[in-house]
Protein backbone atom coordinates (compact mmCIF):
# COMPACT_ATOMS: atom_id res chain seq x y z
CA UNK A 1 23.93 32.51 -19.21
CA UNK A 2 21.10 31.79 -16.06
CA UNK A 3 22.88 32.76 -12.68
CA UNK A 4 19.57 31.12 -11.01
CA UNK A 5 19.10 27.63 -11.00
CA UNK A 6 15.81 26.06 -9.42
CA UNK A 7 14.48 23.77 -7.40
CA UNK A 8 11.61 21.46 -9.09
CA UNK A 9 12.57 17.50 -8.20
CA UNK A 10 11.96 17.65 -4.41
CA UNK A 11 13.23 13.93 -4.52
CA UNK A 12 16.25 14.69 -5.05
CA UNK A 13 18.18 18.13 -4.10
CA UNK A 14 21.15 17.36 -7.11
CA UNK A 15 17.98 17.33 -9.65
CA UNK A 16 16.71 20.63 -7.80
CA UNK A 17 19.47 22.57 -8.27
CA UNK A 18 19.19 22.80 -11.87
CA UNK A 19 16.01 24.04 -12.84
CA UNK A 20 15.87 28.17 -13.15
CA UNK A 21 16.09 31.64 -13.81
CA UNK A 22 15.98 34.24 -16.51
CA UNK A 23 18.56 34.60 -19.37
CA UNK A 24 20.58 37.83 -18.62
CA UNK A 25 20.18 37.73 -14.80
CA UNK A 26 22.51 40.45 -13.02
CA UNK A 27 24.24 41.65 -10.39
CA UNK A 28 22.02 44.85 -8.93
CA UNK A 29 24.02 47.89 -7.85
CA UNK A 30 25.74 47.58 -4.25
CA UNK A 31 24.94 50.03 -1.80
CA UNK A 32 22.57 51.71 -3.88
CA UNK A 33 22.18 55.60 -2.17
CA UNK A 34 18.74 56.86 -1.07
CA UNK A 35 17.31 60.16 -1.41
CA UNK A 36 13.99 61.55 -0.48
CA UNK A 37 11.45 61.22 -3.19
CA UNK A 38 8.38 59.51 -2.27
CA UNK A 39 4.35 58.27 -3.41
CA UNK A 40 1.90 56.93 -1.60
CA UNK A 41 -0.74 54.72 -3.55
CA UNK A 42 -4.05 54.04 -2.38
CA UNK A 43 -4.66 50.27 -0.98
CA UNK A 44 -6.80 48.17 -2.32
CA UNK A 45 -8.35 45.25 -0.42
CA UNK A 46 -7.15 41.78 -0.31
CA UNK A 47 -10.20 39.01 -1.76
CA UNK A 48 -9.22 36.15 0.46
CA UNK A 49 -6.71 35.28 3.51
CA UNK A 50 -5.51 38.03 5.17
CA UNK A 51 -8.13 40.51 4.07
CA UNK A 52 -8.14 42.29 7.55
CA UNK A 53 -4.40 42.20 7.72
CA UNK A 54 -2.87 45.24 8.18
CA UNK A 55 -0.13 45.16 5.64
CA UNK A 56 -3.05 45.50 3.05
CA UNK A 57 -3.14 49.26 4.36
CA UNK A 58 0.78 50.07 4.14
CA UNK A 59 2.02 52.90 1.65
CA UNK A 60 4.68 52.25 -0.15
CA UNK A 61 7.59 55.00 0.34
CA UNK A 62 10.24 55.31 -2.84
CA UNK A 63 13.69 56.04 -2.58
CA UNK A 64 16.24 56.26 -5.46
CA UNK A 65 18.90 53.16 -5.97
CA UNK A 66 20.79 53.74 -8.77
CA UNK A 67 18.71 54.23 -11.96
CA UNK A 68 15.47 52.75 -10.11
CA UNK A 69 13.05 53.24 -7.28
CA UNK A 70 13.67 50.76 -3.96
CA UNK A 71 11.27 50.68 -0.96
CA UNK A 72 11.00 47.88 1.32
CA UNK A 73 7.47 46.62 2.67
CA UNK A 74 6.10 44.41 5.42
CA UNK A 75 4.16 41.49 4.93
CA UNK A 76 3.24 38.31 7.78
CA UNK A 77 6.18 36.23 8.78
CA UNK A 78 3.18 33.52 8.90
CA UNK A 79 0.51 33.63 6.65
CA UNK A 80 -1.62 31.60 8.86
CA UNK A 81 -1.55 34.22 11.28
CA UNK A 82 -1.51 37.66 8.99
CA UNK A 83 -2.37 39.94 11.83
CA UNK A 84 1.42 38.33 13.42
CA UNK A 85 4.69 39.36 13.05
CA UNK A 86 5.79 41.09 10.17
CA UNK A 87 9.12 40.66 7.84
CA UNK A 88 10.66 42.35 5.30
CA UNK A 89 10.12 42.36 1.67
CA UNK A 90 12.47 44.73 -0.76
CA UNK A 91 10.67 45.72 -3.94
CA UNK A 92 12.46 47.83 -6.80
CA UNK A 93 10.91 49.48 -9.94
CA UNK A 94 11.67 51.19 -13.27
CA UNK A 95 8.45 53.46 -13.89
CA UNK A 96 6.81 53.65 -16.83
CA UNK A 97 8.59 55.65 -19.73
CA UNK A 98 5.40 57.14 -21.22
CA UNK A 99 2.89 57.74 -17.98
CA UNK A 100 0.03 58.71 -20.75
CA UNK A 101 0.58 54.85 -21.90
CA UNK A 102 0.94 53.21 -18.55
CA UNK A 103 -1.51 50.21 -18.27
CA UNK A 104 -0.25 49.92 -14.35
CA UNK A 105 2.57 47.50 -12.71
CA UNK A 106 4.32 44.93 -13.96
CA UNK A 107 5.46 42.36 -11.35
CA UNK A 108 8.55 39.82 -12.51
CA UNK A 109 10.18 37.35 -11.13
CA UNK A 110 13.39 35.38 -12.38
CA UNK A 111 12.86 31.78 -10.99
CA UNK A 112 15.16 30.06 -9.13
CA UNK A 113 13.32 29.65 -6.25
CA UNK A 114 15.94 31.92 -4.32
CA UNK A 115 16.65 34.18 -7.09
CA UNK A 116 16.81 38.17 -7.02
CA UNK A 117 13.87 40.07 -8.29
CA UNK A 118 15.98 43.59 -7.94
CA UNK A 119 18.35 42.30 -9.46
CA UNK A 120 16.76 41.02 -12.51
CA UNK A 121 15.07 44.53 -12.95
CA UNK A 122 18.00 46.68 -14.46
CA UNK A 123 18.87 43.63 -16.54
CA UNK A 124 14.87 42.89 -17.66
CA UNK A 125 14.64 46.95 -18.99
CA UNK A 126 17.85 46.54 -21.24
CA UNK A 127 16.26 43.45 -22.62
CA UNK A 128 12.14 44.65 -23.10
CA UNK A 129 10.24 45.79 -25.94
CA UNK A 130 9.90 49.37 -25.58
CA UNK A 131 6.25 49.49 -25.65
CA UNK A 132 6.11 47.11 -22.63
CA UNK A 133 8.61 49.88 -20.66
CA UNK A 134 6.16 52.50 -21.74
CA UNK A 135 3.45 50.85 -20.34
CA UNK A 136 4.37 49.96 -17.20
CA UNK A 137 6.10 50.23 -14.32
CA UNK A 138 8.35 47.30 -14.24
CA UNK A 139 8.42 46.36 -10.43
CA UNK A 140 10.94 43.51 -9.41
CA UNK A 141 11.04 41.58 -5.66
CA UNK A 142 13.34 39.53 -3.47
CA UNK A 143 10.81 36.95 -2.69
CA UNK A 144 10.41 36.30 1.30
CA UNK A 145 13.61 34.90 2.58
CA UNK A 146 15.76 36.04 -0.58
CA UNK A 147 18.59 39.22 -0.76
CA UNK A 148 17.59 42.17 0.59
CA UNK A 149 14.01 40.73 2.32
CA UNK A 150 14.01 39.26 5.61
CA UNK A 151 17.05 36.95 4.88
CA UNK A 152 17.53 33.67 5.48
CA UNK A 153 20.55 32.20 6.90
CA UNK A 154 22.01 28.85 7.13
CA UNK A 155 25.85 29.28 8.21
CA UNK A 156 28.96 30.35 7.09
CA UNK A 157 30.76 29.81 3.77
CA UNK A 158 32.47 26.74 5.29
CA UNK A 159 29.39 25.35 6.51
CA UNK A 160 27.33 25.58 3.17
CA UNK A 161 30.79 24.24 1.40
CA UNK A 162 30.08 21.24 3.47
CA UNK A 163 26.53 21.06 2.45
CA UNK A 164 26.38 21.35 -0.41
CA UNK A 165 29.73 20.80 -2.40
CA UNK A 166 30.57 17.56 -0.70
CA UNK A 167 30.52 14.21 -2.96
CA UNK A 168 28.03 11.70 -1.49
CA UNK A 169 28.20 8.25 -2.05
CA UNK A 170 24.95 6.59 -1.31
CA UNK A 171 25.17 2.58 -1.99
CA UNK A 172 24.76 1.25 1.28
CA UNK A 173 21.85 2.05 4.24
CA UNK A 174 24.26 3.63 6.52
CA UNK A 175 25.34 6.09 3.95
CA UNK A 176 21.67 7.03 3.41
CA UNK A 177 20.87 7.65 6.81
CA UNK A 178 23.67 9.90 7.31
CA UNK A 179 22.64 11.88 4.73
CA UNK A 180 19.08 12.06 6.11
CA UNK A 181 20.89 13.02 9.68
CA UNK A 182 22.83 15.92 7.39
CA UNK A 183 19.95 17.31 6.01
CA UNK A 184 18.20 17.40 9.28
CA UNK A 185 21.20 19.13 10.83
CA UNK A 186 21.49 21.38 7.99
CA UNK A 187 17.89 22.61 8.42
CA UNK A 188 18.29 22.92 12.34
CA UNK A 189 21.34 25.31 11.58
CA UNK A 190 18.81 27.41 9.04
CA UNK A 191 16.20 27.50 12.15
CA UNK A 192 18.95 28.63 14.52
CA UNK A 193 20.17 31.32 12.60
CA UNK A 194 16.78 32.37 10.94
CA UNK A 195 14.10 31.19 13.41
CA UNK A 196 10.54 30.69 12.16
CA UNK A 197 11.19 32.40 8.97
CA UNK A 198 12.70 28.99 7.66
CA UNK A 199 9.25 27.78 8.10
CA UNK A 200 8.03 30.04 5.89
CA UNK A 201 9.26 31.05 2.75
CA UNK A 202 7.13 27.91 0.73
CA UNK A 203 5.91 29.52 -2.58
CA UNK A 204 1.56 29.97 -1.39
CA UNK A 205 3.01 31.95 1.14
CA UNK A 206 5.66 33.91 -2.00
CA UNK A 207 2.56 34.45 -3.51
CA UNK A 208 0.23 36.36 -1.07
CA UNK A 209 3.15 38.65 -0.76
CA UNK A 210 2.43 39.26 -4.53
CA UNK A 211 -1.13 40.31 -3.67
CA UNK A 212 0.20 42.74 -1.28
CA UNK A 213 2.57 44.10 -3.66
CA UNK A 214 -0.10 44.57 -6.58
CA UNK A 215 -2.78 45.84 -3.83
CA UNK A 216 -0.55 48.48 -1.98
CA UNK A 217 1.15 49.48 -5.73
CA UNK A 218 -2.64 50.52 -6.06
CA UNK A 219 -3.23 47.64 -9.02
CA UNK A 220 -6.70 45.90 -8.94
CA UNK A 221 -5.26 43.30 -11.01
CA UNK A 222 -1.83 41.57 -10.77
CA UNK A 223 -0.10 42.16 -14.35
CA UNK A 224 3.14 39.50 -14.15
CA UNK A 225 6.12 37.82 -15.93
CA UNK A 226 7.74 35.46 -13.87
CA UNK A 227 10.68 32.85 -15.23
CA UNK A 228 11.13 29.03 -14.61
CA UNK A 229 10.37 29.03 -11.00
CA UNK A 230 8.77 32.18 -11.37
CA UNK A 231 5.88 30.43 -13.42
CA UNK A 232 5.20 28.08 -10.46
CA UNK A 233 5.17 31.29 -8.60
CA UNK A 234 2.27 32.66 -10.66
CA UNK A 235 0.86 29.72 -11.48
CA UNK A 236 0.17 29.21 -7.32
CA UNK A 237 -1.02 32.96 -7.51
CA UNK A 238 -3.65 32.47 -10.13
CA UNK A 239 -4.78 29.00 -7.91
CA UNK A 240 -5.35 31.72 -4.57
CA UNK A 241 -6.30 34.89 -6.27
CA UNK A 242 -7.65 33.98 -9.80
CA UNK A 243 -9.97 37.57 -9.74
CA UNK A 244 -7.31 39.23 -9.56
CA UNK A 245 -4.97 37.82 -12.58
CA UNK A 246 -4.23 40.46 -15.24
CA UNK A 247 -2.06 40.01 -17.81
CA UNK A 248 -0.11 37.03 -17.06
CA UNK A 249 3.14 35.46 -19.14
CA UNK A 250 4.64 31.95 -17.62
CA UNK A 251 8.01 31.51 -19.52
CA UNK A 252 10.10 28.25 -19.04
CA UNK A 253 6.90 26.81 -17.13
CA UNK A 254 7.13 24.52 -14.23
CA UNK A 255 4.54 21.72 -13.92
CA UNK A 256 5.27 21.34 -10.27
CA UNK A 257 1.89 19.22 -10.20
CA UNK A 258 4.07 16.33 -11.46
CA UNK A 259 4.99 13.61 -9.34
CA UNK A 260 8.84 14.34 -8.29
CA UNK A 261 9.96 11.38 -9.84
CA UNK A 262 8.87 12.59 -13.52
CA UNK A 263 10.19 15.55 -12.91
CA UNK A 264 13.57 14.69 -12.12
CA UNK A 265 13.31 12.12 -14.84
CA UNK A 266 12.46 14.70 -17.30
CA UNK A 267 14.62 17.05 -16.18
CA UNK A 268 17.52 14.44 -16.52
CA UNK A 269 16.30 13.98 -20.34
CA UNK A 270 16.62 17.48 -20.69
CA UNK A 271 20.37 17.74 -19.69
CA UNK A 272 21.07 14.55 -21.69
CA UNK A 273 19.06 16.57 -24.93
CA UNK A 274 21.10 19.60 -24.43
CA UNK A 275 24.62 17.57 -24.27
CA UNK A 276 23.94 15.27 -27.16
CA UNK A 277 23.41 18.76 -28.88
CA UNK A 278 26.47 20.86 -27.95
CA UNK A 279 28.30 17.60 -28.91
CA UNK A 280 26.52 18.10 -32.40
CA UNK A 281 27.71 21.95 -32.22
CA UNK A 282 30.95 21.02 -31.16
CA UNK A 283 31.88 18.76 -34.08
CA UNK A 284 31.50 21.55 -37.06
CA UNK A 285 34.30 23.82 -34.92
CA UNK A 286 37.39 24.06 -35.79
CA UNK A 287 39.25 22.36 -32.69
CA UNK A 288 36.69 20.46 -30.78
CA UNK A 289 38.68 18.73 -28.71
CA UNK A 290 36.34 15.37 -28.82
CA UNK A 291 35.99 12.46 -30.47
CA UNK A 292 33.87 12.80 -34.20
CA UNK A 293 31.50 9.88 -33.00
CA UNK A 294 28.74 11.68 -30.78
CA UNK A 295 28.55 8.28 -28.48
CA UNK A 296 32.84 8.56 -28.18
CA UNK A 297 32.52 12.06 -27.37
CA UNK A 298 29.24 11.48 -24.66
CA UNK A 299 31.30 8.66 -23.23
CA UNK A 300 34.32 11.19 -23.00
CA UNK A 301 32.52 13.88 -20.93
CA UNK A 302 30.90 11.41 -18.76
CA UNK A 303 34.61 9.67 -18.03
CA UNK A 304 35.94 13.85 -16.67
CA UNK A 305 33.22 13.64 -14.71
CA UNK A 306 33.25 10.49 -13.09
CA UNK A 307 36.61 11.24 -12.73
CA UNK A 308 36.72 14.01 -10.85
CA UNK A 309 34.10 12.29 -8.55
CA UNK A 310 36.41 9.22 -7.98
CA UNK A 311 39.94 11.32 -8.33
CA UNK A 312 39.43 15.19 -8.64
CA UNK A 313 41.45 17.50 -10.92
CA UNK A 314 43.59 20.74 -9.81
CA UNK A 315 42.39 24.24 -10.76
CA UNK A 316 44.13 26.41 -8.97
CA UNK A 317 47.18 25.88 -6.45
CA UNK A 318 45.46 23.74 -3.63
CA UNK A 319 41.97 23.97 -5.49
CA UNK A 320 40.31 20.09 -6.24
CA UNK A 321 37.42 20.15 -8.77
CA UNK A 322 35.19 17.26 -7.11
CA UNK A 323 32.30 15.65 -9.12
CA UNK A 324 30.17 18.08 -7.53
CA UNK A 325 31.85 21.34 -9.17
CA UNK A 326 32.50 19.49 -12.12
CA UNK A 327 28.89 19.27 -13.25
CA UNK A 328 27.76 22.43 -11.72
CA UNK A 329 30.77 23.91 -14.39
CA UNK A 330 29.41 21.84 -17.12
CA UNK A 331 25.43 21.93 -17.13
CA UNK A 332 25.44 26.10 -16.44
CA UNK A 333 26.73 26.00 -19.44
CA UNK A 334 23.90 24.43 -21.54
CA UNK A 335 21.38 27.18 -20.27
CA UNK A 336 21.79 28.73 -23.13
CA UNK A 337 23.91 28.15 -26.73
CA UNK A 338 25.75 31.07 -26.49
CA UNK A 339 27.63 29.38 -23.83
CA UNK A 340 28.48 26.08 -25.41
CA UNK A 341 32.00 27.98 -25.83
CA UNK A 342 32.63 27.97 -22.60
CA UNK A 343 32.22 24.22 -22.37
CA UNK A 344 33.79 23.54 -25.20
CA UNK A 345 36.95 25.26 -23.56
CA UNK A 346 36.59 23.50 -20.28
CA UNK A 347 36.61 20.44 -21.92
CA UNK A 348 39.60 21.34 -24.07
CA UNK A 349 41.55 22.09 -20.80
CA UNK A 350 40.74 19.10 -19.45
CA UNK A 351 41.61 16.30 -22.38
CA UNK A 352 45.10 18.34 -23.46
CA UNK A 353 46.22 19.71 -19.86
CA UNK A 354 44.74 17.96 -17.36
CA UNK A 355 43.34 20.65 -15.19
CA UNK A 356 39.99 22.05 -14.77
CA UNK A 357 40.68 25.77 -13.70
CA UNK A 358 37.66 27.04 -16.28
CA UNK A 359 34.78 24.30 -14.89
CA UNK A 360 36.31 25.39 -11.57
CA UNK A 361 35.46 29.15 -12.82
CA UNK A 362 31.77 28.19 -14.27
CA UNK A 363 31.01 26.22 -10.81
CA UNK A 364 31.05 29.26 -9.07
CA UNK A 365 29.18 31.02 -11.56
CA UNK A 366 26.61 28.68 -11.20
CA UNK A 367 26.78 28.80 -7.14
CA UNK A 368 27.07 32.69 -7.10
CA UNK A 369 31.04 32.55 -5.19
CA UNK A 370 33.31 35.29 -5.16
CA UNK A 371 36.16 34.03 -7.63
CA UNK A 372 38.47 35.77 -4.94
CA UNK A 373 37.77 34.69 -1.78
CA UNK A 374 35.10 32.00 -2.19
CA UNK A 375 32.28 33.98 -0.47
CA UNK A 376 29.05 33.33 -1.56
CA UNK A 377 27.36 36.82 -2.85
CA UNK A 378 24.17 35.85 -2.01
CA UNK A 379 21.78 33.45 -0.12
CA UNK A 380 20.20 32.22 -3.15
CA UNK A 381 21.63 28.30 -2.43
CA UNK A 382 19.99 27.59 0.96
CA UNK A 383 17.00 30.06 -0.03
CA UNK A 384 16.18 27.26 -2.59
CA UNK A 385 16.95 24.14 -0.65
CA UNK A 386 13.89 25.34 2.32
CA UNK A 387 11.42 26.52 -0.40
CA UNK A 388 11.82 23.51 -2.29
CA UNK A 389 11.98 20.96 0.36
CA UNK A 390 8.93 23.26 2.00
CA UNK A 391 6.87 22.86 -1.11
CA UNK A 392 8.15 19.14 -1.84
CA UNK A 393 4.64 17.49 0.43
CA UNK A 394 5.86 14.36 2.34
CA UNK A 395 8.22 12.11 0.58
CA UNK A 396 8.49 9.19 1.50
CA UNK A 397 12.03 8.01 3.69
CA UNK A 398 14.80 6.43 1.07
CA UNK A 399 16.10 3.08 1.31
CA UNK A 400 18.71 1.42 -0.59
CA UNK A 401 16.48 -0.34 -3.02
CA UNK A 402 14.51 2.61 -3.13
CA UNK A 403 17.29 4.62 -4.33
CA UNK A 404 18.76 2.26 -6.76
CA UNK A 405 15.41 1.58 -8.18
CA UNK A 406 15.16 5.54 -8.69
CA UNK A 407 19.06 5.83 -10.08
CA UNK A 408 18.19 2.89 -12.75
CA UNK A 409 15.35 5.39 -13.70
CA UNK A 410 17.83 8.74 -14.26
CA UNK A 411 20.64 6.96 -15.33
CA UNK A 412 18.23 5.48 -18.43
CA UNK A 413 16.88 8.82 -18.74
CA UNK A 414 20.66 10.65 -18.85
CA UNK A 415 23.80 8.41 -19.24
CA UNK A 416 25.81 11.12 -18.22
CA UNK A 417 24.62 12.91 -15.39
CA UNK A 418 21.78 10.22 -14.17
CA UNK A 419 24.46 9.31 -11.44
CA UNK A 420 25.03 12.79 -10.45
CA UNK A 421 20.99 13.07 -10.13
CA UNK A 422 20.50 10.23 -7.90
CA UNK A 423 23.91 11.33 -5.55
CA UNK A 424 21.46 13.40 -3.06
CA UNK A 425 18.62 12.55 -0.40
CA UNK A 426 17.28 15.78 -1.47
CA UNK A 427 14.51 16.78 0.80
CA UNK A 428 14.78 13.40 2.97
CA UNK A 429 15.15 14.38 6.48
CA UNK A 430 13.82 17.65 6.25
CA UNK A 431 11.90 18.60 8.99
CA UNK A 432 8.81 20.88 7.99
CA UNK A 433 6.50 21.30 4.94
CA UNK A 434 4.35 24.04 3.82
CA UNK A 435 1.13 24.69 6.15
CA UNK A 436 -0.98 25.65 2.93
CA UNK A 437 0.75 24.33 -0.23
CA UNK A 438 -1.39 24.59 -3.99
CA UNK A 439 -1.60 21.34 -4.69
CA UNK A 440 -4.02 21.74 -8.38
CA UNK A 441 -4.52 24.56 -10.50
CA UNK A 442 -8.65 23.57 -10.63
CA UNK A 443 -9.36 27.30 -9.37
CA UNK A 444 -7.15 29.22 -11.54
CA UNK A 445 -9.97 28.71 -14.29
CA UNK A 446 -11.51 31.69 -13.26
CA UNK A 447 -8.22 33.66 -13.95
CA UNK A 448 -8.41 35.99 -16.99
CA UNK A 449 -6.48 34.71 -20.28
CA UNK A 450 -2.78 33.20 -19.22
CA UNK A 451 0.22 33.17 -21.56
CA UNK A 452 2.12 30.36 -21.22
CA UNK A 453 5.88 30.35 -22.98
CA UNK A 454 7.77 26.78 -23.54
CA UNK A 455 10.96 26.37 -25.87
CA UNK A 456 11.57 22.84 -27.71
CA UNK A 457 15.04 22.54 -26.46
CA UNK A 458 14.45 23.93 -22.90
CA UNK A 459 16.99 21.54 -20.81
CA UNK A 460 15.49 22.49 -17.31
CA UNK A 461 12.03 22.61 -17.55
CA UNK A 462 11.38 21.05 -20.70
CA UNK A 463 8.89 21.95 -23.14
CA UNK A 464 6.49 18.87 -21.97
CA UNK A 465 6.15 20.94 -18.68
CA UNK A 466 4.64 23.96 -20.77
CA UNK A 467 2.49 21.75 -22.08
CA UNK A 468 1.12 20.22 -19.28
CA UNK A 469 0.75 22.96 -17.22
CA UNK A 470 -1.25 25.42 -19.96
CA UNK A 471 -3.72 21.90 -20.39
CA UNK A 472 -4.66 22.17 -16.58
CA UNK A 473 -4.83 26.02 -16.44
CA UNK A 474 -7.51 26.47 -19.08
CA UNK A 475 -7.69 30.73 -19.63
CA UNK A 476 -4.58 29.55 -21.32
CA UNK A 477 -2.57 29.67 -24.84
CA UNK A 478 0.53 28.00 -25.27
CA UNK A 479 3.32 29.80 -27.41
CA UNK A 480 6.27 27.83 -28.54
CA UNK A 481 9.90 28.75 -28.71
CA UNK A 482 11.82 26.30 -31.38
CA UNK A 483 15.08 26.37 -29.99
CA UNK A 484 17.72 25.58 -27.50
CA UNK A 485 18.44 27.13 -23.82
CA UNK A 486 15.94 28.07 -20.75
CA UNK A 487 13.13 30.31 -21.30
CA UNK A 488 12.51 32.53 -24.86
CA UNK A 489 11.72 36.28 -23.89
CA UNK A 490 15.15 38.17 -24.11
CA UNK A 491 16.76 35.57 -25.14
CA UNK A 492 15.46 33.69 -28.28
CA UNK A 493 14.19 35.71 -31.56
CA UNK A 494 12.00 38.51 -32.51
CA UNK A 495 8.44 36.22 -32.83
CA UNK A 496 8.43 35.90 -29.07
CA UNK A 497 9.29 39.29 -28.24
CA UNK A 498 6.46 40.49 -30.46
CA UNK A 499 4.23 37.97 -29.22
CA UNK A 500 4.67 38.32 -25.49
CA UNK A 501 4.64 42.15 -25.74
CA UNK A 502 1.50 42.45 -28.23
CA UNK A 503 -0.20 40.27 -25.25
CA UNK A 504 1.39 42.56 -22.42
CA UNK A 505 0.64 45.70 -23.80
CA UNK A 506 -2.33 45.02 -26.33
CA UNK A 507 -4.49 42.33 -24.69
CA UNK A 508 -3.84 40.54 -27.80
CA UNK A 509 -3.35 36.77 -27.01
CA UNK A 510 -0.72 35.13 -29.71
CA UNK A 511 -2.91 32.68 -32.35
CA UNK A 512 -3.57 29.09 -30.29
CA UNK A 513 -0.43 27.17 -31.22
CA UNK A 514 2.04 29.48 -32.71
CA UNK A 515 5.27 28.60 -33.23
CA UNK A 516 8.57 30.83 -33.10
């Protein structure tokens, strides 16, 4: 089940929150002990901005964490100004298992945007071909502003509670505003807790980090494997640096060239897909608790949810399950089949007992909470929100015919959850936007041959994304998943884990059009 869920609709912050990460994403070892053991690679120089900047001429100093390599490097706080202030950026790696094989680094990223790159790595070598782990050194990253980088901060637990768990109701102009006034607030708190870092962690400036990575690793080309997010991620690196693309694999791709509104829209289909089939899967068990008509069973999950918008149900002594943790608990669920079960048991509690202590459980799953203490374990919420609303361009300020014109839209698109969609101002009131966003992919043509990864059933960036985004970059070849859940690699069948590691290892590019 995806931890990491990312931010594509920049619209709407509800439709953001569910489009990311990797299947299989974990938890990376706490306080991971360091011991002296170090390499220094040789630099290699940057092709475009920032090519005098000093962080091009670091070393890179290893340390042990565990069963991998951790070292931290500095890169500009402000691309704009790469000769500035510096910040941190924690990189991890598992080296290459057969050093007479190694091709050279392997950069990956899960998605999100505000998800873990260290801790994907551990998880990412138990689920690799072998001959990709002999071949290179599998490097992972918590992008600028994420984890163990430079963090960003945005308040206490109570505070991002508030934020982001609170049920909105947006049907008159008043209610709108104050939402607008909330997010600008919101930010304000980010900038006085993180200063000008929250004005810089858009994705352009994610990925001339990754050139310093691959240059200071000692790489002349960048050799990747980013998920959901993570393919906007590379995507906008093959737009700055296309020279410098290696091997390149774009799984669960983002078309973040879209106009917001089709992507929420789509994305809204997607959930909709995904629910109409786990109701499917649900009827052939033996105890679905819902009705045998799919339409009486849609109608069914759609009345919990609504209800525990309008009313709430208990969890736990004193706990309320709004409409808010409701969905959260039911779409994590539908990132992948295996973990229909879970819904199928939430939904069980709910008709026969009247409770919702398991959606209370898979909420904060989904928002990364301590199931103790209701701590948030990471920063990967608020990370998301600035990146997003960073990359999101100017959008323009909602009204209330606006809004309903857009809810008409999502609730057409997803009976279900097209209210829960359209129950956010998203990036509305937020007060800055990237300085140099990637706007086109026009000079990623130059970039050496592109792999591009899209399943059928993909609920949160949906396989019409992967389409659209390997048409505009044109080194590449599509490769199709035919299945349910997020992304394919490590998670779907033995086709795409030949196909993606022939490509990583081989240089062979799967046949134009190939289906798994």
């Amino acid at each position: 089940m995806s931890r990491r869920l990312a931010a594509v609709a920049a619209l709407l912050v509800a439709s953001s929150l569910l489009t990311a990460c990797t299947p299989k994403d974990q938890v990376a070892p706490d306080n991971p002990s360091v011991t002296a053991s170090a390499s220094n690679a040789p630099a290699v120089t940057a092709p475009t901005s920032g090519e005098d900047a000093a962080v091009y001429s670091q070393t890179v100093s290893w340390s042990t964490c565990g069963d991998l390599e951790c070292a931290t490097l500095q890169v500009p706080l402000d691309w704009t100004d790469p000769s500035g202030d510096t910040i941190d950026l924690a990189i991890n790696r598992h080296p290459a298992t057969d050093q007479a094989k190694r091709i050279g680094s392997l950069l990956i990223n899960p998605g999100g945007p505000g998800g873990s790159g260290l801790d994907l790595t551990e998880s990412f070598v138990s689920m690799a071909g072998k001959d990709v782990l002999k071949a290179y050194d599998v490097v992972g990253f918590d992008p600028r502003g994420v984890g163990k980088s430079t963090p960003l901060k945005c308040g206490d637990t109570a505070e991002i509670d508030a934020y982001y768990l609170t049920d909105l109701t947006l049907d008159t102009q008043k209610q709108i505003d104050a939402a607008r006034e909330t997010n600008t607030l919101f930010a304000e708190r980010c900038k006085e807790l993180s200063g000008a870092l929250v004005e810089n962690v858009d994705t352009t400036s994610a990925a001339r980090d990754m050139d310093v990575i691959r240059a200071v690793l000692g790489d002349d080309q960048l050799h990747y494997l980013g998920f959901s997010y993570g393919t906007q991620l590379g995507a906008t690196y093959a737009e700055l640096y296309p020279q410098n693309v290696g091997r390149m694999v774009l799984d669960g791709a983002v078309d973040f060239t879209l106009p917001v509104e089709d992507q929420a829209v789509g994305q809204a289909q997607g959930f909709e897909g995904a629910l109409m089939n786990f109701i499917a899967w649900c009827e052939k068990q033996d105890g679905c608790p819902l009705a045998s008509d799919p339409e009486q069973a849609r109608r069914q999950i759609q009345d919990i949810a609504l209800h525990a918008r309008d009313t709430g149900y208990q969890a736990t002594a004193g706990v309320e399950v709004n409409g808010n943790l409701m969905v959260y608990g039911m779409v994590v669920t539908m990132y992948d089949e295996n973990s229909w079960q879970y819904l199928e048991l939430g939904l069980k509690e709910v008709l026969t007992q009247g409770t919702a202590s398991i959606f209370y459980q898979l909420a904060g799953f989904y928002l990364d909470k301590d199931p103790s203490t209701g701590d948030y374990l990471s920063n990967s919420q608020w990370a998301f929100t600035a990146i997003g609303c960073l990359d999101a361009g100017k959008t323009p300020e909602l009204t209330v015919d606006s809004l309903d014109a857009f809810r008409t839209k999502l609730e057409k698109a997803s009976p279900t959850f097209g209210w829960w969609f359209a129950s956010s101002v998203g990036c509305d009131g937020w007060p800055w936007r990237a300085k140099d966003p990637v706007t086109s992919l026009e000079a990623a043509d130059g970039a050496a041959p592109i792999l591009v990864v899209g399943t059928t059933d993909d609920p949160a960036t949906p396989y019409a994304w992967a389409e659209s985004l390997s048409q505009q970059l044109a080194s590449s070849t599509l490769l199709t998943y035919q299945g349910e859940g997020h992304t394919a690699y490590g998670r779907s069948n033995s086709c795409i884990l030949d196909a993606v590691d022939g490509y990583l290892v081989d240089g062979t590019m799967p046949v134009s059009g190939k289906r798994c």
